[in-house]
Protein backbone atom coordinates (compact mmCIF):
# COMPACT_ATOMS: atom_id res chain seq x y z
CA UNK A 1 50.31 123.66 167.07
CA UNK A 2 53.02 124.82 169.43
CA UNK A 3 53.71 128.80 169.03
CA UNK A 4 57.51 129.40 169.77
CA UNK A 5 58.84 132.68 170.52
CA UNK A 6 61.71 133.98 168.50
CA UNK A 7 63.66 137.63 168.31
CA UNK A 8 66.61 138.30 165.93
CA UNK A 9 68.59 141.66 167.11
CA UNK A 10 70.42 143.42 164.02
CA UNK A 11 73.63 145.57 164.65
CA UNK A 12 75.06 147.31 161.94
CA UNK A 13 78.61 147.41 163.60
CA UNK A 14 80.16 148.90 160.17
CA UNK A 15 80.77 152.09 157.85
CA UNK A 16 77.88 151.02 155.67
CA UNK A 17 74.83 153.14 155.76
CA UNK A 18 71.69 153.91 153.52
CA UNK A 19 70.64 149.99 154.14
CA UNK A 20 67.94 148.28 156.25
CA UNK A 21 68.04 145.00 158.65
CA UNK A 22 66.30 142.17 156.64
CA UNK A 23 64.44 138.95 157.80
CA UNK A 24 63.54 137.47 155.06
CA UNK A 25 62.47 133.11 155.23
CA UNK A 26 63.75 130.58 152.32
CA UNK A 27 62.17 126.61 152.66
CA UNK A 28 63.18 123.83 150.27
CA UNK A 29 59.70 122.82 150.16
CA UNK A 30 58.36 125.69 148.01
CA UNK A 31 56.66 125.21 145.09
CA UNK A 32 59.07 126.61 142.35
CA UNK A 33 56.55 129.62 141.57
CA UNK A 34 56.64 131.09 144.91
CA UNK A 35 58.61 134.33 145.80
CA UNK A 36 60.73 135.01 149.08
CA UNK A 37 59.46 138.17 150.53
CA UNK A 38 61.40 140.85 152.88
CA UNK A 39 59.50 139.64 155.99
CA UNK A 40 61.07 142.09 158.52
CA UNK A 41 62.70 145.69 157.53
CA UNK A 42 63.97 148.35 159.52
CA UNK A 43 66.15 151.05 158.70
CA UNK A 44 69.75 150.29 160.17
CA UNK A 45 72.31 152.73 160.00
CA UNK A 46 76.19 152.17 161.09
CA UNK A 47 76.24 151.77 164.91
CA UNK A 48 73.14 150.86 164.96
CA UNK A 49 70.79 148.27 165.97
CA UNK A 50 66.55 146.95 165.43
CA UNK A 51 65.08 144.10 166.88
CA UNK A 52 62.61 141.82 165.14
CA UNK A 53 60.67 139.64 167.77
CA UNK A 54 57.84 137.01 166.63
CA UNK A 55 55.87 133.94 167.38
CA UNK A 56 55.63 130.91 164.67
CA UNK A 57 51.91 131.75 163.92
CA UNK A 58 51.09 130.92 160.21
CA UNK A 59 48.58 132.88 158.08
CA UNK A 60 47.45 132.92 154.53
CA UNK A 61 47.93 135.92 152.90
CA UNK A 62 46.87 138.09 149.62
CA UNK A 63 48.10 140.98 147.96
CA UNK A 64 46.92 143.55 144.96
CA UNK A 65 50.42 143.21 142.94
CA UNK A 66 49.77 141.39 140.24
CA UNK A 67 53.28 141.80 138.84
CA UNK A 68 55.80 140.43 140.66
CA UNK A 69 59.97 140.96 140.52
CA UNK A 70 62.83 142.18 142.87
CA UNK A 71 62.00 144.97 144.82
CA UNK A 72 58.24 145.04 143.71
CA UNK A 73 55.65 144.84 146.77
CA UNK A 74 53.35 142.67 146.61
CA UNK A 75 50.65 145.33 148.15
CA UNK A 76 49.81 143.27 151.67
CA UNK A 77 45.56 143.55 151.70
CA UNK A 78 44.60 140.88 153.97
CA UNK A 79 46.17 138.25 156.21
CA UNK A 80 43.86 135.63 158.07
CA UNK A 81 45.54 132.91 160.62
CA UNK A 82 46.06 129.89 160.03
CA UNK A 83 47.36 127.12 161.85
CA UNK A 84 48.13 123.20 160.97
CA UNK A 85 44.16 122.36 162.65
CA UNK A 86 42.37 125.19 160.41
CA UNK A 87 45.21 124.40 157.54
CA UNK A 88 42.54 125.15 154.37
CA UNK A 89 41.00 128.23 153.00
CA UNK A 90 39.80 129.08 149.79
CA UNK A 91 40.39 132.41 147.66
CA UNK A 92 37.25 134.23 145.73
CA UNK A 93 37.15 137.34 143.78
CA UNK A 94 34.03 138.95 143.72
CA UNK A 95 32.80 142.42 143.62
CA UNK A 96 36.43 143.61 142.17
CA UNK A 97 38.56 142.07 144.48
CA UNK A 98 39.49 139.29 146.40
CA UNK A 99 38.41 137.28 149.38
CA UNK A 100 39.44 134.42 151.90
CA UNK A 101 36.41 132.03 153.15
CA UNK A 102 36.51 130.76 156.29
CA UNK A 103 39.47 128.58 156.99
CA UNK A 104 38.55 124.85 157.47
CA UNK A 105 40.32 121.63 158.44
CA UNK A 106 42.01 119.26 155.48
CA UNK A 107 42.65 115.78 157.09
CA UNK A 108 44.25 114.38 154.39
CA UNK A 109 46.96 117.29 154.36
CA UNK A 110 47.38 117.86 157.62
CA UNK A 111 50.62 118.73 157.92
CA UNK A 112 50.71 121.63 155.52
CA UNK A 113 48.82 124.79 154.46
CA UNK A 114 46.64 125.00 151.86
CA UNK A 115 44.91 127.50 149.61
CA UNK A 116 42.36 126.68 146.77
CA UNK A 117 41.72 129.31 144.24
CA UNK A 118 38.52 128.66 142.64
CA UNK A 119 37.02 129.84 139.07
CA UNK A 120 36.63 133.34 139.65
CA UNK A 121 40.00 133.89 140.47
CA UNK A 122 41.84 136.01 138.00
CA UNK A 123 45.09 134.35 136.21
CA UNK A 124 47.50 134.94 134.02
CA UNK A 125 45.24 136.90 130.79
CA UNK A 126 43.66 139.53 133.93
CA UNK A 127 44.86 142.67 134.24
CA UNK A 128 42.76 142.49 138.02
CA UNK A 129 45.18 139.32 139.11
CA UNK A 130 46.92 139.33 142.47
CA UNK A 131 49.08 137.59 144.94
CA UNK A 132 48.74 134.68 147.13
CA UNK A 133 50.33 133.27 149.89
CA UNK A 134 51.31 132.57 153.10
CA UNK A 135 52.78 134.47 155.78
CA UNK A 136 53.93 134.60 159.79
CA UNK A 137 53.22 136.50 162.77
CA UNK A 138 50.98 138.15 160.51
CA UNK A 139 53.19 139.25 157.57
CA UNK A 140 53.74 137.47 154.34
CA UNK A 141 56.91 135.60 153.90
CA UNK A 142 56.26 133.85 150.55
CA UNK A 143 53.46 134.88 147.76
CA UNK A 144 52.99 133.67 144.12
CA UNK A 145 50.67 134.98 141.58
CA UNK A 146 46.95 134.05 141.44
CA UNK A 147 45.78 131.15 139.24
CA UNK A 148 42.19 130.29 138.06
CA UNK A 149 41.20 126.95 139.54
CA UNK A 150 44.68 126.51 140.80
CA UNK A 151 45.90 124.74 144.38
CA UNK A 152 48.34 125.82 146.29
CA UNK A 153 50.19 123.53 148.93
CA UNK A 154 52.84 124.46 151.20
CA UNK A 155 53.91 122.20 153.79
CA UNK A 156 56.06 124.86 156.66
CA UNK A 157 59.26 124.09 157.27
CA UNK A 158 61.10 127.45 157.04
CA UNK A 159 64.61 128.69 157.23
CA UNK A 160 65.61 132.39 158.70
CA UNK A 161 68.34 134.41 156.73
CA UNK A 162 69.37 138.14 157.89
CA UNK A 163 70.88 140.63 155.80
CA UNK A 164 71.63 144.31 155.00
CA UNK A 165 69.90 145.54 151.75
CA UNK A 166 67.08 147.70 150.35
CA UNK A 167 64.24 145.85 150.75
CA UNK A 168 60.95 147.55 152.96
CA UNK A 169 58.52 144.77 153.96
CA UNK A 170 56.67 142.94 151.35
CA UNK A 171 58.92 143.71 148.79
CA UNK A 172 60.36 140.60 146.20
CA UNK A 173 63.56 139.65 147.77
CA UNK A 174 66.45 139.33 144.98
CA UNK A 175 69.84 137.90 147.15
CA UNK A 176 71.92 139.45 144.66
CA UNK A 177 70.88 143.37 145.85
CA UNK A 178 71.69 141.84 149.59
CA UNK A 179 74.89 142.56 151.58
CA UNK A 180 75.61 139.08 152.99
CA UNK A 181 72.69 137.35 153.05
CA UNK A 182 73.13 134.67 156.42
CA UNK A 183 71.08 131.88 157.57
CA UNK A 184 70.13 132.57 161.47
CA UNK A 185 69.82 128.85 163.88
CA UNK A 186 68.74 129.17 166.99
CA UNK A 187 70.55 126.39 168.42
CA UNK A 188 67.93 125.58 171.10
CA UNK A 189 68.14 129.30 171.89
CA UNK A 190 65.03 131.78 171.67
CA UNK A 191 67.18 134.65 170.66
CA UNK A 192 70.09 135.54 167.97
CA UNK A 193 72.14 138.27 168.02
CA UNK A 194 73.53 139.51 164.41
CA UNK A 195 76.32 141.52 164.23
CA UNK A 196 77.23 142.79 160.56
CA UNK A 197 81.25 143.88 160.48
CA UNK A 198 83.25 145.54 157.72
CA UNK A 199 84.70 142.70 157.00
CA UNK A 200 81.08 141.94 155.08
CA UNK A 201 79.87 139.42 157.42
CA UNK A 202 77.74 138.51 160.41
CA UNK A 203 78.48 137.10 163.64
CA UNK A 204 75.98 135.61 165.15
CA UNK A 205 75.65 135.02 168.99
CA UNK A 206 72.56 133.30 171.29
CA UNK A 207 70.49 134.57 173.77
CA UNK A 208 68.67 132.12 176.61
């Protein structure tokens, strides 16, 4: 799979402080269960700026949180890569707490990511269940909670959106505790520059 680089600079060109730069991804293809996570966070007071730079490297990701909602973290434990070749893992638990096995290839869904949680998983009735997910450059961007014999299937196709909020990474993103939530294109660009006014909103510029 092709690996594009990609770097969103935040400026906090405004009076409002207290609040952090937020990359956080949204994709029409999620399954309904699965939670938007504050991918990027950095503390960005007025005059201020943070840059967030990346590649478009998948992983699958797991958490201890077994407890989701706004603001909650979702208590990052272990990320392993994934790509659209290696596009299958499966989640244990064993010896009180959970594992990935190997990634493998899925032919017949090869154009999305895919995570089987088998019997020993902990669901809904466990006080011991967790989060699942996937993530990029090797943070989670979307999680849901475990499931006993449950599949998950997530075929990437993601959207970036900045904003100004109080979110630290991992955290359950609720748009309603955001200051101007904005999707970011890159418009055949590498770079975006976001520039958050007074006025409440963000300009955005490209880079080469």
């Amino acid at each position: 799979m092709h690996r594009k680089l990609r770097e969103i600079t935040v400026f906090n060109d405004s009076l409002l402080d207290g609040v952090r730069a937020i990359i956080f991804q949204k994709d029409a293809a999620l399954p309904p269960d699965m939670l938007s996570l504050a991918w990027f966070s950095r503390t960005c007071g007025p005059q201020s700026q943070v840059r967030f730079p990346w590649t478009t490297e998948y992983n699958f990701v797991w958490g201890q949180a077994g407890n989701l909602a706004p603001g909650v973290n979702y208590l990052a434990a272990q990320v392993v890569g994934a790509d659209l070749y290696d596009n299958a893992a499966t989640l244990t638990y064993r010896n009180g707490g959970f594992e990935f096995t190997a990634t493998s290839r899925n032919t017949e869904r090869s154009d999305s990511l895919i995570i089987d949680e088998d019997a020993s998983v902990p669901g809904a009735e466990s006080p011991d269940r967790g989060a699942v997910g996937v993530g990029m450059s090797g943070f989670a961007t979307f999680v849901r909670l475990t499931q006993r014999n449950a599949g998950l299937q997530y075929t990437p196709n993601p959207s970036y959106y900045v904003a100004l909020g109080p979110f630290r990474p991992g955290d359950v993103v609720s748009e309603s505790e955001l200051y101007s939530p904005t999707i970011v294109t890159f418009d055949g660009s590498s770079t975006a520059t976001c520039v958050y006014r007074d006025s409440g909103i963000f300009d955005i510029t490209h880079g080469s």
